[in-house]
C-alpha atoms as a PDB file:
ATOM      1  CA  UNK A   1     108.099  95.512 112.815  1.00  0.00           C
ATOM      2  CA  UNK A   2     104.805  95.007 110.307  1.00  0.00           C
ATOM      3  CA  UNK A   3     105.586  97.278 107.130  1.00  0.00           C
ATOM      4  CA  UNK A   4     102.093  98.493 105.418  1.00  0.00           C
ATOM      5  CA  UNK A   5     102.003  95.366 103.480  1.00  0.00           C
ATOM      6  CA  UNK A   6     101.885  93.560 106.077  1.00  0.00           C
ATOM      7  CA  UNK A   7      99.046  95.261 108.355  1.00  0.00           C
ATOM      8  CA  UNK A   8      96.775  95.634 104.778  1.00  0.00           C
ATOM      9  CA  UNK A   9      96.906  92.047 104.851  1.00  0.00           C
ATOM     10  CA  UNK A  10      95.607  91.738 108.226  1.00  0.00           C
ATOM     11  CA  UNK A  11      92.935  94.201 107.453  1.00  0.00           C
ATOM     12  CA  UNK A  12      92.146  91.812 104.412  1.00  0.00           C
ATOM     13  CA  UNK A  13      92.112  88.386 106.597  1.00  0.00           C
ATOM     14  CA  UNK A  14      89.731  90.658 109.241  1.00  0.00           C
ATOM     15  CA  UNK A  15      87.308  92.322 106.731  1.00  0.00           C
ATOM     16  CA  UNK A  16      85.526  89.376 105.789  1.00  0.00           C
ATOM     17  CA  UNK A  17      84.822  88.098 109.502  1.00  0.00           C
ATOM     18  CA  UNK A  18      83.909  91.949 110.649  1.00  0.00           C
ATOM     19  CA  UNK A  19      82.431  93.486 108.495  1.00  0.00           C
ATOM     20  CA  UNK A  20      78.689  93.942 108.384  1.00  0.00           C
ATOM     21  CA  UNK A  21      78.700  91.722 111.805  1.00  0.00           C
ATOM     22  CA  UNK A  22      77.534  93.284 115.159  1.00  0.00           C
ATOM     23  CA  UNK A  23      79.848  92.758 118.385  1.00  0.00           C
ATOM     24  CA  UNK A  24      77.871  91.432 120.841  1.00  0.00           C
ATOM     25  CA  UNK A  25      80.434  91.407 124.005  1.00  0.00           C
ATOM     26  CA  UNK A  26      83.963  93.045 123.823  1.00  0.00           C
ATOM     27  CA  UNK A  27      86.821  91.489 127.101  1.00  0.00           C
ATOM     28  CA  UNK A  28      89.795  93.289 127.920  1.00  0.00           C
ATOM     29  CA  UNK A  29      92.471  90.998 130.161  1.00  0.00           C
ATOM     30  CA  UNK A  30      94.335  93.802 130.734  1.00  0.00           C
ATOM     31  CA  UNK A  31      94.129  97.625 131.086  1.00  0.00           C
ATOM     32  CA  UNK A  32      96.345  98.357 129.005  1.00  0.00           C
ATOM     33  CA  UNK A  33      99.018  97.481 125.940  1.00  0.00           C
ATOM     34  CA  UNK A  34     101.623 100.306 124.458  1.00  0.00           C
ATOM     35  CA  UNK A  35      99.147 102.631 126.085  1.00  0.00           C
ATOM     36  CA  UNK A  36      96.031 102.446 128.596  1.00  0.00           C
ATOM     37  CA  UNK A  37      92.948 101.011 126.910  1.00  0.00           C
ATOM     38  CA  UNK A  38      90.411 103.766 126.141  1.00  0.00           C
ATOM     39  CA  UNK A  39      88.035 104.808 128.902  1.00  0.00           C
ATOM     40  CA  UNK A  40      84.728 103.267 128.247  1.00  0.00           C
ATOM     41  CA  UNK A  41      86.178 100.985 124.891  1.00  0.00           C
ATOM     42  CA  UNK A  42      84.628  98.160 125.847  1.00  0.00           C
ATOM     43  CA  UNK A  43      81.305  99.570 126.276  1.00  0.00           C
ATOM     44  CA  UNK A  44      80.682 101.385 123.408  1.00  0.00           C
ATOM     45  CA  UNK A  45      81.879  99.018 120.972  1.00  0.00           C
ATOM     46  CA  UNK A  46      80.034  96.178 122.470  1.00  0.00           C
ATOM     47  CA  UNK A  47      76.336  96.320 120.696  1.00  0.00           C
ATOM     48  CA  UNK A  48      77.562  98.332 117.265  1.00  0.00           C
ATOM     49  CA  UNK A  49      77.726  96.441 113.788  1.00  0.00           C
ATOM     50  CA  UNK A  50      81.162  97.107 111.893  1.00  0.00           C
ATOM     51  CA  UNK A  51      80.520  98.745 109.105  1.00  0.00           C
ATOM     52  CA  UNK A  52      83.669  99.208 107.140  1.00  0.00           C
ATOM     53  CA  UNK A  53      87.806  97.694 107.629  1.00  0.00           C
ATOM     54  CA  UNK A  54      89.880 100.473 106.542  1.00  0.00           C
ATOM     55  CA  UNK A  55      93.861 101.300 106.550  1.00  0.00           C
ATOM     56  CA  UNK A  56      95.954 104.645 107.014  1.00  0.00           C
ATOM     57  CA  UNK A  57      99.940 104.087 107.099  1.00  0.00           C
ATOM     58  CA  UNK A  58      99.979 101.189 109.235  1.00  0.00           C
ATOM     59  CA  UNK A  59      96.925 101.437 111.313  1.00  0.00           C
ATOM     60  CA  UNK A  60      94.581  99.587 111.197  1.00  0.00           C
ATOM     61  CA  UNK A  61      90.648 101.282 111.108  1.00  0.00           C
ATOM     62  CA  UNK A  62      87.004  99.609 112.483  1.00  0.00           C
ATOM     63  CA  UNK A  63      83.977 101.567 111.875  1.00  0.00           C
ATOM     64  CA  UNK A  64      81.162 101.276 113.872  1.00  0.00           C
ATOM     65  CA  UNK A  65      77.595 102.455 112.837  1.00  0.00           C
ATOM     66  CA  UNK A  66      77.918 104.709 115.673  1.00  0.00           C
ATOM     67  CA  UNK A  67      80.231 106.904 113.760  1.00  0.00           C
ATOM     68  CA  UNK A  68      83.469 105.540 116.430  1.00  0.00           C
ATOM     69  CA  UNK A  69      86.434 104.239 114.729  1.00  0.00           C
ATOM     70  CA  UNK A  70      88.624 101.778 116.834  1.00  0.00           C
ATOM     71  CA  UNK A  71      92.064 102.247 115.412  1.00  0.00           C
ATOM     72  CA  UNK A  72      94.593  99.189 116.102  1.00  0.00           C
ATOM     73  CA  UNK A  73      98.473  99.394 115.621  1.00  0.00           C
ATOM     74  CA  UNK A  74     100.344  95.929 116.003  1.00  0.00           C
ATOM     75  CA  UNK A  75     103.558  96.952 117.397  1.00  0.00           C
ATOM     76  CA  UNK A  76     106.133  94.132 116.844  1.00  0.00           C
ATOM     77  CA  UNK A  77     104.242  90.798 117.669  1.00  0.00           C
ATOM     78  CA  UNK A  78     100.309  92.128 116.994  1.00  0.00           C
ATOM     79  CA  UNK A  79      98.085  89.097 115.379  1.00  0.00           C
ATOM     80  CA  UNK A  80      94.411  88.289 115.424  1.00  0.00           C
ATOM     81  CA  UNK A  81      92.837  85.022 115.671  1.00  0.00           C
ATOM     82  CA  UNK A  82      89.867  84.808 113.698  1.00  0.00           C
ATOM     83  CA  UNK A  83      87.639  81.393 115.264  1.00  0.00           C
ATOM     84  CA  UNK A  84      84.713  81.335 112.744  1.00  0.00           C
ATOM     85  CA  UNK A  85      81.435  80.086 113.905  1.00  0.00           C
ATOM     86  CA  UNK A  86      82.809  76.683 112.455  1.00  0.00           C
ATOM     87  CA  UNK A  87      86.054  75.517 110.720  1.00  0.00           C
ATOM     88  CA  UNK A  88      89.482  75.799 111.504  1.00  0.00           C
ATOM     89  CA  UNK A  89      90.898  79.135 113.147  1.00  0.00           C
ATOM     90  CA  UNK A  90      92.707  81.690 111.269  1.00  0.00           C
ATOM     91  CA  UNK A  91      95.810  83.186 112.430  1.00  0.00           C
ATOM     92  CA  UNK A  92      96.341  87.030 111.230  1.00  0.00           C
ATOM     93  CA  UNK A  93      99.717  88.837 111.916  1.00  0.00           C
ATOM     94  CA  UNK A  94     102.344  86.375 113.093  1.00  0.00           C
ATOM     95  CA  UNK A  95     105.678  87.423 112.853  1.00  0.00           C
ATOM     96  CA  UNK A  96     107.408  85.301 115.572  1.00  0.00           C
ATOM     97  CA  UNK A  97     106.338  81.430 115.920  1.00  0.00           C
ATOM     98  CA  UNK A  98     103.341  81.516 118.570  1.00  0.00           C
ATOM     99  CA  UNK A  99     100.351  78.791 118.406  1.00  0.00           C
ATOM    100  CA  UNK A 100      97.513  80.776 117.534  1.00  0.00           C
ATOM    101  CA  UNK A 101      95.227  82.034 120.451  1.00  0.00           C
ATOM    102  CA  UNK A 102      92.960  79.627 122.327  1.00  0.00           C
ATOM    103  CA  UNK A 103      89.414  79.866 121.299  1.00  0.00           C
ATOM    104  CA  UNK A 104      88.848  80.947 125.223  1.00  0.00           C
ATOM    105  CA  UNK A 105      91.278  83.682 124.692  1.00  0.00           C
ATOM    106  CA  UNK A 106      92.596  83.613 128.463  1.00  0.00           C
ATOM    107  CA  UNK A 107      96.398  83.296 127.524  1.00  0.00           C
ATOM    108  CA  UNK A 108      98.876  84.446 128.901  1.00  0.00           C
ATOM    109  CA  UNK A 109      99.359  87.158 125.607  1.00  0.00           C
ATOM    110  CA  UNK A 110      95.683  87.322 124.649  1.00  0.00           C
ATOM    111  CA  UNK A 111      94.734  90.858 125.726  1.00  0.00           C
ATOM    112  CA  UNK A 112      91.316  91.544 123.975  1.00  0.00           C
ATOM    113  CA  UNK A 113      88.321  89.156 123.261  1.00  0.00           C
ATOM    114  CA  UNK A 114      85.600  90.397 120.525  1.00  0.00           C
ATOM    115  CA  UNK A 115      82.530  87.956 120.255  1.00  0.00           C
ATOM    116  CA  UNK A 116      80.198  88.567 117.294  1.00  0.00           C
ATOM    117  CA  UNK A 117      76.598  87.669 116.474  1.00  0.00           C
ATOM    118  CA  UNK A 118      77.530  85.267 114.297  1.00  0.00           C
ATOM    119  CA  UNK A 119      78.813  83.158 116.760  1.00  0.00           C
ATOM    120  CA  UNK A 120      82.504  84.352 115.800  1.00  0.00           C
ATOM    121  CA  UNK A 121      85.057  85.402 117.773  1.00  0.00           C
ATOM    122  CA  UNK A 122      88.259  87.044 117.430  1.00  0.00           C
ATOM    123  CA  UNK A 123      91.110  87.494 119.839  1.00  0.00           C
ATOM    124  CA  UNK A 124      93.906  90.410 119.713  1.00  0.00           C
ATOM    125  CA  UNK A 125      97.470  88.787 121.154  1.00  0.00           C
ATOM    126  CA  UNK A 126     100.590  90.647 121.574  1.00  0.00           C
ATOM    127  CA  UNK A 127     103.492  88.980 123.594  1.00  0.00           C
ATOM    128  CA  UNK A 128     105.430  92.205 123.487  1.00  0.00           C
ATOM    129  CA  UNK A 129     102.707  94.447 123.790  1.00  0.00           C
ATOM    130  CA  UNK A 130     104.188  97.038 121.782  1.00  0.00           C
ATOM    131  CA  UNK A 131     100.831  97.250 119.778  1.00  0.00           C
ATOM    132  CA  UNK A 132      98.248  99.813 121.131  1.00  0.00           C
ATOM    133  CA  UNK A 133      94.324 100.440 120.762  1.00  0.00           C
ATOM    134  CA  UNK A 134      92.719 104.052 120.261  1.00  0.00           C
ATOM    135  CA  UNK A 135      89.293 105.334 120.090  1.00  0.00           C
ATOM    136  CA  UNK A 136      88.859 108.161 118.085  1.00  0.00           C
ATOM    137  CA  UNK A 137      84.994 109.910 118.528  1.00  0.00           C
ATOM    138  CA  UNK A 138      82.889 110.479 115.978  1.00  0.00           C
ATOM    139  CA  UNK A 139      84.361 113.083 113.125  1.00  0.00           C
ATOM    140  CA  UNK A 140      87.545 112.810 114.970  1.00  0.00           C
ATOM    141  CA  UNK A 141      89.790 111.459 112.774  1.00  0.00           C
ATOM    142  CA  UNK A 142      91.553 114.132 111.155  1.00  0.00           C
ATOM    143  CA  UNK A 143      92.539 115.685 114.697  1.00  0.00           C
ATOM    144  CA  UNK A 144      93.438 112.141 116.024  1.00  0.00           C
ATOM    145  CA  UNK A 145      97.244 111.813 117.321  1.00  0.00           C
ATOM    146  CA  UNK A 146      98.308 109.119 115.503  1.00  0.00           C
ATOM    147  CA  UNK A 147      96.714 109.880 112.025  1.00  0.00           C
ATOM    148  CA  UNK A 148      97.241 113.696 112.017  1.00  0.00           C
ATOM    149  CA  UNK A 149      99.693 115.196 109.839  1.00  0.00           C
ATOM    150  CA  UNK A 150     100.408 111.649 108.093  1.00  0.00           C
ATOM    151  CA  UNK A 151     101.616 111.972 104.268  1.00  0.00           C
ATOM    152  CA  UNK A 152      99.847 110.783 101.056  1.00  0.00           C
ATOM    153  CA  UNK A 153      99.027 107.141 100.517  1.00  0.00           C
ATOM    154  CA  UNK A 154     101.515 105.403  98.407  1.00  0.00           C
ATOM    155  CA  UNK A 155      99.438 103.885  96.204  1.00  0.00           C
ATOM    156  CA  UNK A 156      96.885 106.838  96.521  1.00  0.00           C
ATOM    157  CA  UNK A 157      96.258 109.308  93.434  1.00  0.00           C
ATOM    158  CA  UNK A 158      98.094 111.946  95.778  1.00  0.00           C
ATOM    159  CA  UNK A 159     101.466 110.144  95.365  1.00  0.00           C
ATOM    160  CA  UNK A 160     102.963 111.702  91.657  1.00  0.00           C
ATOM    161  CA  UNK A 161     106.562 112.913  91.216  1.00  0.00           C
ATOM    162  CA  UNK A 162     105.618 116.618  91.225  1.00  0.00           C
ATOM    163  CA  UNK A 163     103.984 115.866  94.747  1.00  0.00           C
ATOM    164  CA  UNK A 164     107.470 114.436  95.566  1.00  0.00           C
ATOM    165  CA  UNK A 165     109.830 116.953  93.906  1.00  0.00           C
ATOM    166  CA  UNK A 166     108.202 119.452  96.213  1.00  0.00           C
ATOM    167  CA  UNK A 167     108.476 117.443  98.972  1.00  0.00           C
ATOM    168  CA  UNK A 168     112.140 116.916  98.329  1.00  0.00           C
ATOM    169  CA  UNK A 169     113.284 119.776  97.231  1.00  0.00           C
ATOM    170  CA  UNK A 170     115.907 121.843  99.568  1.00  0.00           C
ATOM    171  CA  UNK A 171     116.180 118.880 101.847  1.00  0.00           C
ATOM    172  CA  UNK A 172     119.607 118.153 102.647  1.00  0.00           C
ATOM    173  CA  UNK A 173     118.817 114.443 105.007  1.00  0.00           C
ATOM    174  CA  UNK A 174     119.402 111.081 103.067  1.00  0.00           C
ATOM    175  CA  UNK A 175     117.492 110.168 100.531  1.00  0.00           C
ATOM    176  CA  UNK A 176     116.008 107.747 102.610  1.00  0.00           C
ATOM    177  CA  UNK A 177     115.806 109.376 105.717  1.00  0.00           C
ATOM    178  CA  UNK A 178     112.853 111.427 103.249  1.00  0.00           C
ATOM    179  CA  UNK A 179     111.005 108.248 102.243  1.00  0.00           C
ATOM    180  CA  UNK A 180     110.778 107.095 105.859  1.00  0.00           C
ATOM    181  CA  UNK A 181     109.346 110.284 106.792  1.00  0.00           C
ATOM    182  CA  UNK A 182     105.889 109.676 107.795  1.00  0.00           C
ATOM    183  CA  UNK A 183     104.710 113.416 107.102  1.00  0.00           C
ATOM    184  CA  UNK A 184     105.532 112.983 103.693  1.00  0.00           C
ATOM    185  CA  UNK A 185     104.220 109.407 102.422  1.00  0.00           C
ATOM    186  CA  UNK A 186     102.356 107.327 105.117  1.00  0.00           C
ATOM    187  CA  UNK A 187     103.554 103.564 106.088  1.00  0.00           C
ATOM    188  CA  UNK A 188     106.675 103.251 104.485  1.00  0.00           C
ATOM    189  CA  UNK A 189     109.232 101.314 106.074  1.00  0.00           C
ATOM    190  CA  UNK A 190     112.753 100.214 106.066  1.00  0.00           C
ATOM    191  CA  UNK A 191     112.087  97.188 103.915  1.00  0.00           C
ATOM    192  CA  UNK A 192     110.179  98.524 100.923  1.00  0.00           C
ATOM    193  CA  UNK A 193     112.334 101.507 100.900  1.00  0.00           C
ATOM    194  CA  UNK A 194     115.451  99.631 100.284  1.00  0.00           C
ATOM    195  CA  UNK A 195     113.930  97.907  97.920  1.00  0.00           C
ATOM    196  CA  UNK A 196     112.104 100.689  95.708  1.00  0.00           C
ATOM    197  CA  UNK A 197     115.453 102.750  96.433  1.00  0.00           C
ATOM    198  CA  UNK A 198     117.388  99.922  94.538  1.00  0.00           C
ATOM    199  CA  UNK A 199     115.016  99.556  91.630  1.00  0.00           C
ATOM    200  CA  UNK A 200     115.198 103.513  90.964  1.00  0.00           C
ATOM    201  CA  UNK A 201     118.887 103.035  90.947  1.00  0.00           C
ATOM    202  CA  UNK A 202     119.502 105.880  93.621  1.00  0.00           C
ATOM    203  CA  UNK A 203     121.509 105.511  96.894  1.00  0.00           C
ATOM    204  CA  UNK A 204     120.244 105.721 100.080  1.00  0.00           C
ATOM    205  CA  UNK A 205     122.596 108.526 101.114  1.00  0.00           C
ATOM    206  CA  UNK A 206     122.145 110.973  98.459  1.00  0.00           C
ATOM    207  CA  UNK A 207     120.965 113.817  99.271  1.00  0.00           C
ATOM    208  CA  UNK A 208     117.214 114.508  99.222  1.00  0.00           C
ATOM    209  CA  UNK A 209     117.159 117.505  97.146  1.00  0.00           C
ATOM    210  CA  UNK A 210     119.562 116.678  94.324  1.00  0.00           C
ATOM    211  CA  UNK A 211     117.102 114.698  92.520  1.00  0.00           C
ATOM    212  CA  UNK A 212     115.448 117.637  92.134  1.00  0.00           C
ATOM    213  CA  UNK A 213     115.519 120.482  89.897  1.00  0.00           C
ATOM    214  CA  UNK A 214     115.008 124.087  90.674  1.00  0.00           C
ATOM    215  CA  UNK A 215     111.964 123.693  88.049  1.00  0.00           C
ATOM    216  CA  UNK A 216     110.393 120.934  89.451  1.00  0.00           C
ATOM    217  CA  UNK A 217     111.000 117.440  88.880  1.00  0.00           C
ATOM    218  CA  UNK A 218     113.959 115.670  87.590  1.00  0.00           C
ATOM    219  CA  UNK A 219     114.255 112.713  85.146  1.00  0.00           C
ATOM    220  CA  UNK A 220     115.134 110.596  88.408  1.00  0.00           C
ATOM    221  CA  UNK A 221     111.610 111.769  90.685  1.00  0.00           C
ATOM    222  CA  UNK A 222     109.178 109.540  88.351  1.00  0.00           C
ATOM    223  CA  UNK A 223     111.098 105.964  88.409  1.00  0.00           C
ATOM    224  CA  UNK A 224     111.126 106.457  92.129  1.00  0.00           C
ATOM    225  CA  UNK A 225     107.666 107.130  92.596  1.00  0.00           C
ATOM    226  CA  UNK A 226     106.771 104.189  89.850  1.00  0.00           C
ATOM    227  CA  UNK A 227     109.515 101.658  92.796  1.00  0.00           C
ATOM    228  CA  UNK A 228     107.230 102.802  95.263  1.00  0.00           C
ATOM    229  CA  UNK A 229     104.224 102.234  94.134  1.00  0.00           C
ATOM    230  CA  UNK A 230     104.963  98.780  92.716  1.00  0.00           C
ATOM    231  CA  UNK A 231     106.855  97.456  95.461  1.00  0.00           C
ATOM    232  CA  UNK A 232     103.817  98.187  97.454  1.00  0.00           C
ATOM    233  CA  UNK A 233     101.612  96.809  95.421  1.00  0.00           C
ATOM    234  CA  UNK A 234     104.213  93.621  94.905  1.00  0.00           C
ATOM    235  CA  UNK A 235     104.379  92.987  98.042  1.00  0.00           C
ATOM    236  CA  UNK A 236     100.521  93.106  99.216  1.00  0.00           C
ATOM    237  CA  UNK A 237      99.869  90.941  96.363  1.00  0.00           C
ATOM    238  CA  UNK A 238     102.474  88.441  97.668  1.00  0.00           C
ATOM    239  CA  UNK A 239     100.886  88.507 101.779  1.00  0.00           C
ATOM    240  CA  UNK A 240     104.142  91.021 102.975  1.00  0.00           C
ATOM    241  CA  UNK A 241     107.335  89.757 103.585  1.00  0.00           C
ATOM    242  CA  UNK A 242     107.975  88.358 107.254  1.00  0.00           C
ATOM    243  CA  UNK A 243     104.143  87.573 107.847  1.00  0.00           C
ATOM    244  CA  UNK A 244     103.156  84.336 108.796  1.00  0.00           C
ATOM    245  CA  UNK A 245      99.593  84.760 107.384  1.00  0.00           C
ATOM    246  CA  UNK A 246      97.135  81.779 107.693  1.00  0.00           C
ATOM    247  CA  UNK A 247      94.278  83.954 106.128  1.00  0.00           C
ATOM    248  CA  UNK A 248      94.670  82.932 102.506  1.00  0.00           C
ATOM    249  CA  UNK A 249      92.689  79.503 101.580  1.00  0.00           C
ATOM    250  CA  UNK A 250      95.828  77.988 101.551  1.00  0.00           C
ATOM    251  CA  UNK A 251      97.392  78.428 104.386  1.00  0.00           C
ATOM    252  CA  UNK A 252     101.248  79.969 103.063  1.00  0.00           C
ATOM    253  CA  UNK A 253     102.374  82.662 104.671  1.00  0.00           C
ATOM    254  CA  UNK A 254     103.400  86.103 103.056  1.00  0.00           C
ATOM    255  CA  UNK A 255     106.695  85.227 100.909  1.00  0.00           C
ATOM    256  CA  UNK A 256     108.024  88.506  99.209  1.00  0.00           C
ATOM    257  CA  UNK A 257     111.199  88.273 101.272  1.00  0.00           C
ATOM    258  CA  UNK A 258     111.714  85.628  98.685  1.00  0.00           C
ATOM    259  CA  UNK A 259     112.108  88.432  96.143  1.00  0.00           C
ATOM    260  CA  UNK A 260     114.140  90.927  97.872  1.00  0.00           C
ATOM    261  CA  UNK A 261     117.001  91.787  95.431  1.00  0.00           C
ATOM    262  CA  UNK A 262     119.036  94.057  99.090  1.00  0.00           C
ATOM    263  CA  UNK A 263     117.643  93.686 101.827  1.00  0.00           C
ATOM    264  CA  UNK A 264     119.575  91.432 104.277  1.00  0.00           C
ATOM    265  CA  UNK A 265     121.337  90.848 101.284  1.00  0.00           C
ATOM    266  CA  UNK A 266     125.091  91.740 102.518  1.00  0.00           C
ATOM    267  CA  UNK A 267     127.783  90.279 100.963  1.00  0.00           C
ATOM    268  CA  UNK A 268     125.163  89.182  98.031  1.00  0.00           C
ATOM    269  CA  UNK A 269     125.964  89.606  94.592  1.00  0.00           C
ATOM    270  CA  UNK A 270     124.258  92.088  93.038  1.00  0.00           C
ATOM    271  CA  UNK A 271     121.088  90.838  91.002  1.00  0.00           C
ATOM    272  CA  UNK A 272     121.360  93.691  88.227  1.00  0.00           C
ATOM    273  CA  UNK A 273     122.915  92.066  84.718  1.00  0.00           C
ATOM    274  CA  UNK A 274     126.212  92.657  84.200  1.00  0.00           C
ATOM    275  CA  UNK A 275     127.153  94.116  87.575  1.00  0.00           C
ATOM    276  CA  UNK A 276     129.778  92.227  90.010  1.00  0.00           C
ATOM    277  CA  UNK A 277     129.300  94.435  92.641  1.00  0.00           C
ATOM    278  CA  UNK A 278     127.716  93.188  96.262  1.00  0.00           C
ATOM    279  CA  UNK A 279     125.246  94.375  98.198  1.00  0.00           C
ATOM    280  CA  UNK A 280     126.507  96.358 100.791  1.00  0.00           C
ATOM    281  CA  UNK A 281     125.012  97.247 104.466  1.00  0.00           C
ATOM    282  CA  UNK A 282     125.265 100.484 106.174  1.00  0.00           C
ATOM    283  CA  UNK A 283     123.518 101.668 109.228  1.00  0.00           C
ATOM    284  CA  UNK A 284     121.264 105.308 109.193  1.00  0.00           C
ATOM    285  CA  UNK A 285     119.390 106.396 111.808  1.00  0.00           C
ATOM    286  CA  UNK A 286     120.055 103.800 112.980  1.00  0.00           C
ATOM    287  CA  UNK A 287     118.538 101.257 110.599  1.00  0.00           C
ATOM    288  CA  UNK A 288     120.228  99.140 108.254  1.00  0.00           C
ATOM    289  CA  UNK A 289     120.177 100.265 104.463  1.00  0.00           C
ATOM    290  CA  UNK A 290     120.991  97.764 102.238  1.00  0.00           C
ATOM    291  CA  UNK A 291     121.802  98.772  98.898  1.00  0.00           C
ATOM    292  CA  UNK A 292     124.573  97.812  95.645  1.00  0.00           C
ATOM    293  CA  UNK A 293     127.393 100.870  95.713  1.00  0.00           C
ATOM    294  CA  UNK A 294     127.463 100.393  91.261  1.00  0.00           C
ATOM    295  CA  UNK A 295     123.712 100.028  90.555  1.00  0.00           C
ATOM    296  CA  UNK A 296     122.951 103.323  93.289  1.00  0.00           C
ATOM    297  CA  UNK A 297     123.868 106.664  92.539  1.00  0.00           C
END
């Protein structure tokens, strides 16, 4: 499943080819993905310039002048082909081997066609179809279903350890049972919170609250809001983890799994100086946490 990192650098690969461009025809192949297609989708984006590529959690957002936002999730196998007016395609969002879509867009996976006045056009594919499409009207977006009562940003001003000791405190579910809670910090996922869980040196099973005080914040609240917000960051910089991204002028593909210090690390030797302790794999919630049982406390 596409972790934040991973869907912001779709929206980065799509902003440049969207933005400021008007759609001039919009084909569905289907009626539906995850969910039915809107009623009407086609029709009212078709004619409206883009006007702005934003991202909450791990949607993806498309303004249109008219004040509609088309909000795109990616599901498991979500990309985008970008086919510029001229030049070679770009492929946004692999994360299984697939050729990128036709240019015609009439494959078997291709579910949604966008043409542009530019002479662009950009196809939606999803083999899996886990990946859904809302329309949320005008000023709708804080009642919408899927962005409503979604946490802070992490790398939003709104994301400081006294925000997070207040979140935590009292809770009595794993430590990272918290960070995976949407309602408290939107788009984390089971990657990056192995990872920042590791470089704060807790465990993924302590308890949420104990790394709090009855004052506020403990000395162990700000290094794990400082792992969050530089994994992130780390990781967006680096094109995700397990995204085959042919956006960037050089065609790699995201490579931060190359940096992981746990996860799908078991059996691994621990990377911290000094420690001969390996990384060890248990499952929560079904999930696997990967963590070292010396380093984590």
């Amino acid at each position: 499943m596409p972790e934040l990192p991973e869907v912001e650098t779709v929206r980065r690969g799509l902003e440049p080819a969207l933005v400021d461009r008007r759609v001039k025809t919009v084909r569905l192949n289907r009626p539906d993905l995850r969910f039915p297609f809107p009623a009407g989708l086609a029709e009212i984006v078709s004619g409206k310039r883009v006007i702005a590529l934003r991202r909450r959690a791990k949607y993806i957002l498309i303004e249109l002048e008219s004040g509609h936002t088309v909000l795109v999730h990616l599901g498991m196998t979500g990309r985008f082909t970008v086919w510029p007016p001229d030049g070679a395609a770009r492929n946004l969002g692999e994360f299984y081997y697939l050729e990128q879509a036709g240019h015609a867009g009439d494959g078997p996976h291709d579910h949604v066609v966008v043409d542009l006045d530019d002479g662009a056009r950009v196809v939606y594919t999803d083999p899996r179809r886990f990946g859904f499409v809302d329309l949320i009207e005008p000023g709708g977006a804080d009642t919408n279903r899927f962005l409503a009562g979604l946490g802070v940003e992490p790398l939003g001003n709104e994301l400081h350890a006294d925000f997070l000791a207040g979140a935590l405190a009292g809770r009595r579910s794993p430590l990272k049972a918290a960070l995976l809670d949407q309602r408290i910090i939107a788009g984390l996922g089971n990657i990056y919170v192995c990872e920042a869980l590791y470089r704060a040196r807790l465990s993924p099973k302590r308890l949420s609250g104990t790394i709090v005080r009855k004052r506020g914040a403990s000395p162990l609240v700000e290094p794990l809001v400082h792992s969050v917000r530089a994994i992130i960051a780390e990781a967006i910089e680096a094109g995700g983890s397990t995204l085959r991204d042919y956006a960037h002028t050089d065609g790699g593909s995201g490579e931060f799994q190359q940096r992981f210090d746990v996860y799908d690390r078991e059996g691994e030797a621990c990377r911290t100086q000094g420690c001969t302790s390996r990384i060890k794999r248990i499952v929560q919630s079904g999930r696997s946490s990967f963590y070292c049982p010396t380093c984590q406390r």
